[in-house]
N, C-alpha and C. Protein backbone atom coordinates (compact mmCIF):
# COMPACT_ATOMS: atom_id res chain seq x y z
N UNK A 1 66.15 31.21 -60.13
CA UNK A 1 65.32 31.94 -59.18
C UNK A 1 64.29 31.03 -58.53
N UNK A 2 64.24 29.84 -58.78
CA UNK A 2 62.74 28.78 -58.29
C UNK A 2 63.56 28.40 -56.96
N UNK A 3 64.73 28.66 -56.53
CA UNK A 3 65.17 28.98 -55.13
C UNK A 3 64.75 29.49 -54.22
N UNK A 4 64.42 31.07 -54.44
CA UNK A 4 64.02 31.41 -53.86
C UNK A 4 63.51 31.84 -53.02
N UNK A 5 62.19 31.23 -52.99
CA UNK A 5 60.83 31.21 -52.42
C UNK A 5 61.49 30.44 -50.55
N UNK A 6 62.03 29.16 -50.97
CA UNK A 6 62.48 28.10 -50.25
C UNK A 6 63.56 29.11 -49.67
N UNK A 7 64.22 29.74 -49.96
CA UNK A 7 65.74 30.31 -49.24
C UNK A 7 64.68 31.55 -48.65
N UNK A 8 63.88 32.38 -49.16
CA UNK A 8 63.42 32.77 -48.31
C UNK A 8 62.66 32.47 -46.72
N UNK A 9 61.88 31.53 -47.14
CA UNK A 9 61.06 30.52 -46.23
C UNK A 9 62.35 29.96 -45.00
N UNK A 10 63.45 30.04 -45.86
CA UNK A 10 64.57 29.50 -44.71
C UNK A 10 64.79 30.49 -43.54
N UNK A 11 64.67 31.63 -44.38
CA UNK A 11 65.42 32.72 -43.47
C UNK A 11 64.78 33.40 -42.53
N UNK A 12 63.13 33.08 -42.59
CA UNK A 12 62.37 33.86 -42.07
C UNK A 12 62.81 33.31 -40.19
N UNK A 13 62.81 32.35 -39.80
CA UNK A 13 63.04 32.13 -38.50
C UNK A 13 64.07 32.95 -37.99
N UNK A 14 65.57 33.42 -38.67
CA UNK A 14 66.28 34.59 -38.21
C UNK A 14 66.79 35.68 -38.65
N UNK A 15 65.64 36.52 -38.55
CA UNK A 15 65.83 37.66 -39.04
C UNK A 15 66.96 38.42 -38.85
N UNK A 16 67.56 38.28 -37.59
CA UNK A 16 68.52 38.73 -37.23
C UNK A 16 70.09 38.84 -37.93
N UNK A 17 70.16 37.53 -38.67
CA UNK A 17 71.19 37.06 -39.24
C UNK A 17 71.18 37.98 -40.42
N UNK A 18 71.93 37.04 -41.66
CA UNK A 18 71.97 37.88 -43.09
C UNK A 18 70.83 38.00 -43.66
N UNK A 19 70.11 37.68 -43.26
CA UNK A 19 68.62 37.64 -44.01
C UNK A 19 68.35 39.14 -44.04
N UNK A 20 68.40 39.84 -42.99
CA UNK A 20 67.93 41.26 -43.31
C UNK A 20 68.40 42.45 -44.12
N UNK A 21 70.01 42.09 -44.56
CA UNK A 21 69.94 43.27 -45.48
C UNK A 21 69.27 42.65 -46.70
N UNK A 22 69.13 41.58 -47.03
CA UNK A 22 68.74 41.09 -48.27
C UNK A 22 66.88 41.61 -48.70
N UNK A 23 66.26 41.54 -47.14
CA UNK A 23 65.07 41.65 -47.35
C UNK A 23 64.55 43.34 -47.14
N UNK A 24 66.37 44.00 -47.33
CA UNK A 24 65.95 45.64 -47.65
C UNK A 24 66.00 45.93 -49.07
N UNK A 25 66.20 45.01 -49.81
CA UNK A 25 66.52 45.23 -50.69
C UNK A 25 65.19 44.33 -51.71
N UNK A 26 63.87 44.65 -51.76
CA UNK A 26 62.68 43.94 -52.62
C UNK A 26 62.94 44.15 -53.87
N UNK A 27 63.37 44.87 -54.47
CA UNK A 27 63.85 44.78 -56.08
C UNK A 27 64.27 43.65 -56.75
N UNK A 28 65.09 43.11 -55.32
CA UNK A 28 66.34 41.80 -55.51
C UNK A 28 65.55 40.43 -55.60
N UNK A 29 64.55 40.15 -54.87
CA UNK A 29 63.29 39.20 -54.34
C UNK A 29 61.92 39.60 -55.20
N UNK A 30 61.98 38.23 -55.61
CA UNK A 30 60.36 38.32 -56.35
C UNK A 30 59.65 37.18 -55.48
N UNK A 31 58.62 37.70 -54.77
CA UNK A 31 57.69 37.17 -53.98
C UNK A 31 57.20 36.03 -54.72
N UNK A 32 57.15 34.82 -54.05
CA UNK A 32 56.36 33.84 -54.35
C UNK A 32 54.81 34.02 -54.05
N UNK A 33 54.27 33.72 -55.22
CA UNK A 33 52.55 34.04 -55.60
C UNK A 33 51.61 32.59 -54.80
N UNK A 34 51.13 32.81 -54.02
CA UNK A 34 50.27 31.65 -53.83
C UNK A 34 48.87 31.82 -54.06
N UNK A 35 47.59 31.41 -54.57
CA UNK A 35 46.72 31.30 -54.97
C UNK A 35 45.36 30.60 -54.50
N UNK A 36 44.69 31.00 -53.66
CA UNK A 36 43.54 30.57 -52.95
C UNK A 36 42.35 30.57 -53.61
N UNK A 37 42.20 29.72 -54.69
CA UNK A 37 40.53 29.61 -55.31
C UNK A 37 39.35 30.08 -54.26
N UNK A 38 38.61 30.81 -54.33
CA UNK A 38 37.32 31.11 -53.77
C UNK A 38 36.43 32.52 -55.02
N UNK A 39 35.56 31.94 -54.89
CA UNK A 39 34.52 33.27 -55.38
C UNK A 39 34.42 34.38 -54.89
N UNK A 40 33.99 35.15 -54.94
CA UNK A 40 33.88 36.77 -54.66
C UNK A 40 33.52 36.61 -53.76
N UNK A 41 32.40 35.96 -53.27
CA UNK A 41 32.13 36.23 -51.81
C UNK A 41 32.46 35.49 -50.62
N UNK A 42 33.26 34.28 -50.83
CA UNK A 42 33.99 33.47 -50.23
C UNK A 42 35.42 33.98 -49.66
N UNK A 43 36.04 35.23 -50.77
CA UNK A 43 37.44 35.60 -51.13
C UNK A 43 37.54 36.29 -50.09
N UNK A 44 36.97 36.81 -49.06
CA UNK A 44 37.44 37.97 -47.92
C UNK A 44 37.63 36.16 -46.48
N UNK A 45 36.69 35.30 -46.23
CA UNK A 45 36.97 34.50 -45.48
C UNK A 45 37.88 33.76 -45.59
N UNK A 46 38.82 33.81 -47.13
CA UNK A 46 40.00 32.53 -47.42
C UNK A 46 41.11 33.70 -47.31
N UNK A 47 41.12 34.65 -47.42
CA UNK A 47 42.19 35.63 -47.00
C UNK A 47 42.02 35.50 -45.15
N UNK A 48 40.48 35.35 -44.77
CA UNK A 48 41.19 35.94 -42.75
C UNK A 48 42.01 34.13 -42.66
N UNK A 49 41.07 33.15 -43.65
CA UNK A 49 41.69 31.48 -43.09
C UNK A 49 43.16 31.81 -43.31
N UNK A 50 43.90 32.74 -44.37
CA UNK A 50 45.43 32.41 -44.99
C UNK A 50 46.24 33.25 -43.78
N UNK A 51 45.32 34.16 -43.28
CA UNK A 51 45.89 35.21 -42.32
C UNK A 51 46.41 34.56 -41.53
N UNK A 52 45.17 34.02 -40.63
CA UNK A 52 45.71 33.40 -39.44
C UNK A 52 46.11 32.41 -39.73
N UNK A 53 46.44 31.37 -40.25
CA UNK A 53 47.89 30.34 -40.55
C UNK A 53 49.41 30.98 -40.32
N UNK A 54 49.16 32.00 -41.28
CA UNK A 54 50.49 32.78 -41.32
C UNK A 54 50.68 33.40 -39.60
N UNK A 55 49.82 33.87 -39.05
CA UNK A 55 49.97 34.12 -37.57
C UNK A 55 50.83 33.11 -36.80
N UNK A 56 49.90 31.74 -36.91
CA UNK A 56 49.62 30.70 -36.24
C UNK A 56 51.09 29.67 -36.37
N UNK A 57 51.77 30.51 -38.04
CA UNK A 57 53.07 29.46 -38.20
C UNK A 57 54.08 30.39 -37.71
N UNK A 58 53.56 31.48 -37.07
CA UNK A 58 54.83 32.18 -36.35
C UNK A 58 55.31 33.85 -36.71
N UNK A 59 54.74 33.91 -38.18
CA UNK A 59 54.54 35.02 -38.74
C UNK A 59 54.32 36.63 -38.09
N UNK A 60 54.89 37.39 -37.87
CA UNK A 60 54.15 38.21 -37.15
C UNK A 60 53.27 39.49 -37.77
N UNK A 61 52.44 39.78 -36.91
CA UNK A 61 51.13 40.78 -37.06
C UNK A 61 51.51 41.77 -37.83
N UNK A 62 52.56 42.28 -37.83
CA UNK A 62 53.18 43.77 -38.53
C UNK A 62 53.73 43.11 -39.81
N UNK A 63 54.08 42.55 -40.72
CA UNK A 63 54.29 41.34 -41.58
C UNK A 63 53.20 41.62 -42.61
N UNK A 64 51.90 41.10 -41.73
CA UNK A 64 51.01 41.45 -42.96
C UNK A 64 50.24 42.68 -43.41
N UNK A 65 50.18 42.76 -44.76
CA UNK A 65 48.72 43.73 -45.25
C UNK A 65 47.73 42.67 -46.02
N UNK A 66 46.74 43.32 -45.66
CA UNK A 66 45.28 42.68 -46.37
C UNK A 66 45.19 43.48 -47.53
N UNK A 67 44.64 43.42 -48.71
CA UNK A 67 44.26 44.24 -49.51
C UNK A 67 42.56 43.76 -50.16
N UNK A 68 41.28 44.53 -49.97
CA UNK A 68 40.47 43.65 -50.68
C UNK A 68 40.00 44.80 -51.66
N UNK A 69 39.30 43.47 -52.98
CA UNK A 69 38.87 44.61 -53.91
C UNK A 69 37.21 45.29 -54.10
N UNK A 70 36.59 44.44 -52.81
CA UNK A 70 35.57 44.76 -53.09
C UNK A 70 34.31 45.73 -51.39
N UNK A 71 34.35 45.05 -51.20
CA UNK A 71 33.72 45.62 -49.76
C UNK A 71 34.92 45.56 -48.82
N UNK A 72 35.06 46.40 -48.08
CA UNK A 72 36.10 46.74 -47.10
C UNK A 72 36.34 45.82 -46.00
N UNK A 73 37.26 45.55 -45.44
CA UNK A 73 37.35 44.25 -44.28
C UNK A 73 36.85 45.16 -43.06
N UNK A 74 35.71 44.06 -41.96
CA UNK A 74 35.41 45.01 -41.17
C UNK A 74 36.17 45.56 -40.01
N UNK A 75 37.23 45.42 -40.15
CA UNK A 75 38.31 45.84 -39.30
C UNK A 75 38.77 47.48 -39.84
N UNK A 76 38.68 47.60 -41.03
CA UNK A 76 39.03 49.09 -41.70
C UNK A 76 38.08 49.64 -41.18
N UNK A 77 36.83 49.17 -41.71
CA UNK A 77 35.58 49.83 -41.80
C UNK A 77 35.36 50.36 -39.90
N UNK A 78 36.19 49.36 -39.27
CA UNK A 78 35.37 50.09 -37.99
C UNK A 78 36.74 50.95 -37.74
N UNK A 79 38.13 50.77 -37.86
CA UNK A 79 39.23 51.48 -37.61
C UNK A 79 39.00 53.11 -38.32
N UNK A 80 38.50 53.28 -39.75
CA UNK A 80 38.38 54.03 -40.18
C UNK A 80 37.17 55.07 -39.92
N UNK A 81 36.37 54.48 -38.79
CA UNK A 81 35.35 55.31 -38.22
C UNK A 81 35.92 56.14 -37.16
N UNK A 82 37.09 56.39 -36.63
CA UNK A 82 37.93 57.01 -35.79
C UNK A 82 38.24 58.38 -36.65
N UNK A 83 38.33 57.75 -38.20
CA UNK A 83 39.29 59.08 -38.33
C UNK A 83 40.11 58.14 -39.63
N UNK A 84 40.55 59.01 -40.59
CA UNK A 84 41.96 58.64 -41.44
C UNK A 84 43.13 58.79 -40.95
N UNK A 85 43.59 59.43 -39.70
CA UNK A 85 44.45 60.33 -39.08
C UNK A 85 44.93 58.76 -38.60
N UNK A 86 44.02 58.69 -37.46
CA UNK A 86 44.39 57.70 -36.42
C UNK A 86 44.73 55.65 -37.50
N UNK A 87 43.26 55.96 -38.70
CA UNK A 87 43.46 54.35 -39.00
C UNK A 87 45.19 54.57 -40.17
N UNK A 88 45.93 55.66 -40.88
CA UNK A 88 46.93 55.70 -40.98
C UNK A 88 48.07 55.41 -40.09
N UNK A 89 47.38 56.20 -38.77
CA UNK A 89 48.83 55.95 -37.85
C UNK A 89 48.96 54.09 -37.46
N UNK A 90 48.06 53.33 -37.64
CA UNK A 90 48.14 52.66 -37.15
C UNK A 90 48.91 51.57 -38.23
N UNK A 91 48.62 52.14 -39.25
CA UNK A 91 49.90 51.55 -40.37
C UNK A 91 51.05 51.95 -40.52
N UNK A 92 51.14 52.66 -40.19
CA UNK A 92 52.96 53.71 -39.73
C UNK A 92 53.29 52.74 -38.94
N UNK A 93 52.74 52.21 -37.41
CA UNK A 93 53.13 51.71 -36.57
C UNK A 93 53.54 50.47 -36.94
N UNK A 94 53.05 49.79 -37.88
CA UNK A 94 53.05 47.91 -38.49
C UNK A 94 53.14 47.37 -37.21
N UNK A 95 52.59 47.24 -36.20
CA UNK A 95 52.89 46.12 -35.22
C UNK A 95 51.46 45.48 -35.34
N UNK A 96 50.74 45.49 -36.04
CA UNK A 96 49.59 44.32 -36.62
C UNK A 96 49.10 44.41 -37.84
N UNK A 97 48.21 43.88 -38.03
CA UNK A 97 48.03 43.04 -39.66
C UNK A 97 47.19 44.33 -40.31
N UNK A 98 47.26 44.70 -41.43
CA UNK A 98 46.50 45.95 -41.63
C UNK A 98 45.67 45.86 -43.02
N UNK A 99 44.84 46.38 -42.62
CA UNK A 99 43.84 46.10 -43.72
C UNK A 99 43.64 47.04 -44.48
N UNK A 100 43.41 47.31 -45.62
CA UNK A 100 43.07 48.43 -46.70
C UNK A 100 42.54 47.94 -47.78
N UNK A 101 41.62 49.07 -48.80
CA UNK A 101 40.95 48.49 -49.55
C UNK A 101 41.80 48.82 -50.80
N UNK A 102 41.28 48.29 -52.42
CA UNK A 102 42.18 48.82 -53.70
C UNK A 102 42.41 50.29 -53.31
N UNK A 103 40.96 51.02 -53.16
CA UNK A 103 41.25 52.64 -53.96
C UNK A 103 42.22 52.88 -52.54
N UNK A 104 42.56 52.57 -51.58
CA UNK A 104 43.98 52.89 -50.88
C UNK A 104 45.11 52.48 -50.64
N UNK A 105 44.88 51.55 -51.53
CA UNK A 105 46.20 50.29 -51.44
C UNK A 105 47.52 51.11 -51.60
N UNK A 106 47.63 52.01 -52.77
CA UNK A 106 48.90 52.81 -52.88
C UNK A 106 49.68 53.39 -51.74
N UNK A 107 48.66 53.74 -50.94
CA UNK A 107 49.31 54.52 -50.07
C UNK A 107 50.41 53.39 -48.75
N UNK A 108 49.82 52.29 -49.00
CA UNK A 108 50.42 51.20 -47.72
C UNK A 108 51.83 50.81 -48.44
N UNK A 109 52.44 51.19 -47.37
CA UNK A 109 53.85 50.91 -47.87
C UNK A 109 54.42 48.94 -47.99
N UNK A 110 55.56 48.55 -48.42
CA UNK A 110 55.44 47.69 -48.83
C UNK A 110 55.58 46.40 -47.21
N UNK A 111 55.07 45.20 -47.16
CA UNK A 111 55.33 44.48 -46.31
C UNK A 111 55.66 42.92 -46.58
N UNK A 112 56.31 42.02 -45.66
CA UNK A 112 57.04 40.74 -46.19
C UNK A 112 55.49 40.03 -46.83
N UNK A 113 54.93 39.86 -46.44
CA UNK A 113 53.37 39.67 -46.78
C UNK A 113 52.27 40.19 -47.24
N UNK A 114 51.79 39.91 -48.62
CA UNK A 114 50.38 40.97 -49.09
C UNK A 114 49.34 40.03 -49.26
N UNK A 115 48.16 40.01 -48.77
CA UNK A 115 46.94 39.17 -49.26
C UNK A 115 46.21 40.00 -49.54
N UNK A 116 45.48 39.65 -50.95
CA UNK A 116 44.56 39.97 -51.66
C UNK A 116 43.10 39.23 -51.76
N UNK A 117 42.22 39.99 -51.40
CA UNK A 117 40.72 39.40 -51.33
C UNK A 117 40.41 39.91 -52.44
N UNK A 118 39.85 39.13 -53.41
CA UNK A 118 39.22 39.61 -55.32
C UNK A 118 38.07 39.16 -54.45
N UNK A 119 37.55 40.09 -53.59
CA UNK A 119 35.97 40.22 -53.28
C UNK A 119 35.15 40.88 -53.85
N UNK A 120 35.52 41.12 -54.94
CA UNK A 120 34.16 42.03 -55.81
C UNK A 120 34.83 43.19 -56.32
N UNK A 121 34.08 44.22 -56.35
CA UNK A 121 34.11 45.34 -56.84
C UNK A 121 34.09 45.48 -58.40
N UNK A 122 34.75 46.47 -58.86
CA UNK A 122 35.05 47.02 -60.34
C UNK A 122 35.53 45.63 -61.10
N UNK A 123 35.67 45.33 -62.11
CA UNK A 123 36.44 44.37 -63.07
C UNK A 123 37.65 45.15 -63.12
N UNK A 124 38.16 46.36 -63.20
CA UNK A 124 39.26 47.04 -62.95
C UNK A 124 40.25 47.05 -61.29
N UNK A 125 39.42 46.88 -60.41
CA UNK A 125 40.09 46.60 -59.31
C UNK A 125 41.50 45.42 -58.88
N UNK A 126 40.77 44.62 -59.66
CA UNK A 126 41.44 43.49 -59.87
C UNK A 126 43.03 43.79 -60.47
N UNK A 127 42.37 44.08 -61.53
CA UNK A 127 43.52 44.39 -62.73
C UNK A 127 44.53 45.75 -62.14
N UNK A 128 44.10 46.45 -61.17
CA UNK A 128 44.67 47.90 -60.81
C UNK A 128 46.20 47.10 -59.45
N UNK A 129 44.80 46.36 -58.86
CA UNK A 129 46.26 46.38 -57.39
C UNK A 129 46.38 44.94 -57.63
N UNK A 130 46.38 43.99 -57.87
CA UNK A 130 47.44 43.01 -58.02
C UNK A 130 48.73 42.90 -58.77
N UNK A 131 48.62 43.47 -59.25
CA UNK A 131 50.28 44.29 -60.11
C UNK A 131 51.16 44.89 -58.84
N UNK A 132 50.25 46.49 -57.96
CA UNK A 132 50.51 46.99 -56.88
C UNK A 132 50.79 45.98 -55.73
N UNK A 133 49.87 45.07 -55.29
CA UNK A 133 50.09 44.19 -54.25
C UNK A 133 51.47 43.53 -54.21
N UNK A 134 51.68 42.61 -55.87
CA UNK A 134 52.90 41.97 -56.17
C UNK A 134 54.01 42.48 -55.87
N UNK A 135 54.09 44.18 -56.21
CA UNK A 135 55.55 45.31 -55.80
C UNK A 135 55.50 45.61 -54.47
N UNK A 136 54.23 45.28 -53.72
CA UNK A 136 54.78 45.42 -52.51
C UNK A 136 54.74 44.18 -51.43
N UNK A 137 54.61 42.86 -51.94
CA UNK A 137 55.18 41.76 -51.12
C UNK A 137 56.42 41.75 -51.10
N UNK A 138 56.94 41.20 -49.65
CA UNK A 138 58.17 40.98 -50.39
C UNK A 138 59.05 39.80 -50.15
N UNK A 139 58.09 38.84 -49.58
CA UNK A 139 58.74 37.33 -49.78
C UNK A 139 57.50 36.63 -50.25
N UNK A 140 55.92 37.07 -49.61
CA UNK A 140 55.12 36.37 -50.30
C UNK A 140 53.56 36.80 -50.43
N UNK A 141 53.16 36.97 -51.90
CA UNK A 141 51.68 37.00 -52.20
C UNK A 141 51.12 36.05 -52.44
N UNK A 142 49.73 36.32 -51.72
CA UNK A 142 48.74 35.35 -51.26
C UNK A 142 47.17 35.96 -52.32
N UNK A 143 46.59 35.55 -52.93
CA UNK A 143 45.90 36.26 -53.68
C UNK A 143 44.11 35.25 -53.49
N UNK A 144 43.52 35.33 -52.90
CA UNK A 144 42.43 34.76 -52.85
C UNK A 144 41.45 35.61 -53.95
N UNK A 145 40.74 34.51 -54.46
CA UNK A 145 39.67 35.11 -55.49
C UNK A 145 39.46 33.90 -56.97
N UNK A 146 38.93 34.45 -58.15
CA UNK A 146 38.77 33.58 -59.08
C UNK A 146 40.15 33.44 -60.00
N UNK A 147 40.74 32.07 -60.06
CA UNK A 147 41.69 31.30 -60.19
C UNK A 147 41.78 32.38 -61.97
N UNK A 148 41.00 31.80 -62.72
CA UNK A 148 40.92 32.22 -63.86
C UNK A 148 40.92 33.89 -64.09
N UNK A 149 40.60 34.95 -63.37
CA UNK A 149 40.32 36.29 -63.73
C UNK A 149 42.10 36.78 -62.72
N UNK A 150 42.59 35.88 -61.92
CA UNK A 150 43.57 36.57 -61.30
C UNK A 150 44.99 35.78 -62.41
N UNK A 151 44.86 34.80 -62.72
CA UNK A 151 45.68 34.74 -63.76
C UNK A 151 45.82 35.48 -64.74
N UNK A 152 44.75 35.93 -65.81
CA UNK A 152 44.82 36.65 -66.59
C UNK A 152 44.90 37.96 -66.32
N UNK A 153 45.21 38.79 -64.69
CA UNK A 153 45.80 39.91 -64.76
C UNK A 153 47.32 39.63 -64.56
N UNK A 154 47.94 39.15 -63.62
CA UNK A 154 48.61 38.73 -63.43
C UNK A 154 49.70 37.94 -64.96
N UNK A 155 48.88 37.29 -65.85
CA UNK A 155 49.60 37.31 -66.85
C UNK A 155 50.45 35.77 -66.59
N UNK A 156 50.46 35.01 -65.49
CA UNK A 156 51.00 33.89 -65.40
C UNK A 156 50.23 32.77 -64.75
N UNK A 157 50.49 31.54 -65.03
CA UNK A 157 49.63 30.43 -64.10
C UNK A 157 50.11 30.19 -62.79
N UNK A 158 49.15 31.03 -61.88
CA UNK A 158 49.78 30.75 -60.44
C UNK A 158 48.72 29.72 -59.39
């Protein structure tokens, strides 16, 4: 399986080809974990730096979810001043990068890309949606936060 990651990374340029029934199928694919050291309050700016790379290498907007665990990204915070109605629909739609916090993470369905900001919150936050985040990447998690507290939920050295 240390294939993978790399055969995924291959396929992403044509989606069109065989790559896509494979990537209906996330059960089959275990997302490669990547790991962005930063502190709690650093961890929401090394998730927008990982964002836009992933933009910038071609990636597209509907692709990603944000997930943070501690103060809300201010993109929710102002989307979600509309309404839950409207900042849902706009995740139905996936044609850009969408942000949500833990206590709503469940509800975001799964995407080729999940980044995680360990920006604070609960000591349980952590431990709740990076398990959740992991089931719903589905070629690759990006996990910004403390190296040491996201390993030990996670359970492996990433």
């Amino acid at each position: 399986m240390q294939r993978t990651p790399r055969d995924v990374a291959v396929a992403k340029p044509g989606p069109s080809g065989p790559a896509a029934p494979a990537a209906a199928a996330p059960a089959a694919v275990t997302p490669q974990i990547q790991l962005i050291p930063a502190s709690a309050e650093g961890a929401l700016d090394a998730a927008e730096e990982a964002v836009d790379l992933l933009l910038d290498s071609g990636r597209a907007p509907g692709d990603v979810l944000v997930i943070t665990t501690g103060e809300q990204h201010p993109w929710a915070v102002h989307e979600l001043s509309f309404g839950e109605a409207s900042y849902w629909a706009q995740h139905d739609a996936a044609d850009d990068v969408f942000y949500t916090d833990a206590a709503m993470a469940s509800r975001a369905a799964a995407r080729p890309v999940v980044v995680v900001a360990v920006n604070g919150g609960p000591d349980s936050a952590a431990a709740e949606v990076l398990p959740l985040a992991h089931a719903r990447a589905g070629a690759l998690l990006i996990v910004c936060g403390d190296p040491q507290q996201i390993n030990s939920v996670l359970g492996t050295g990433v």
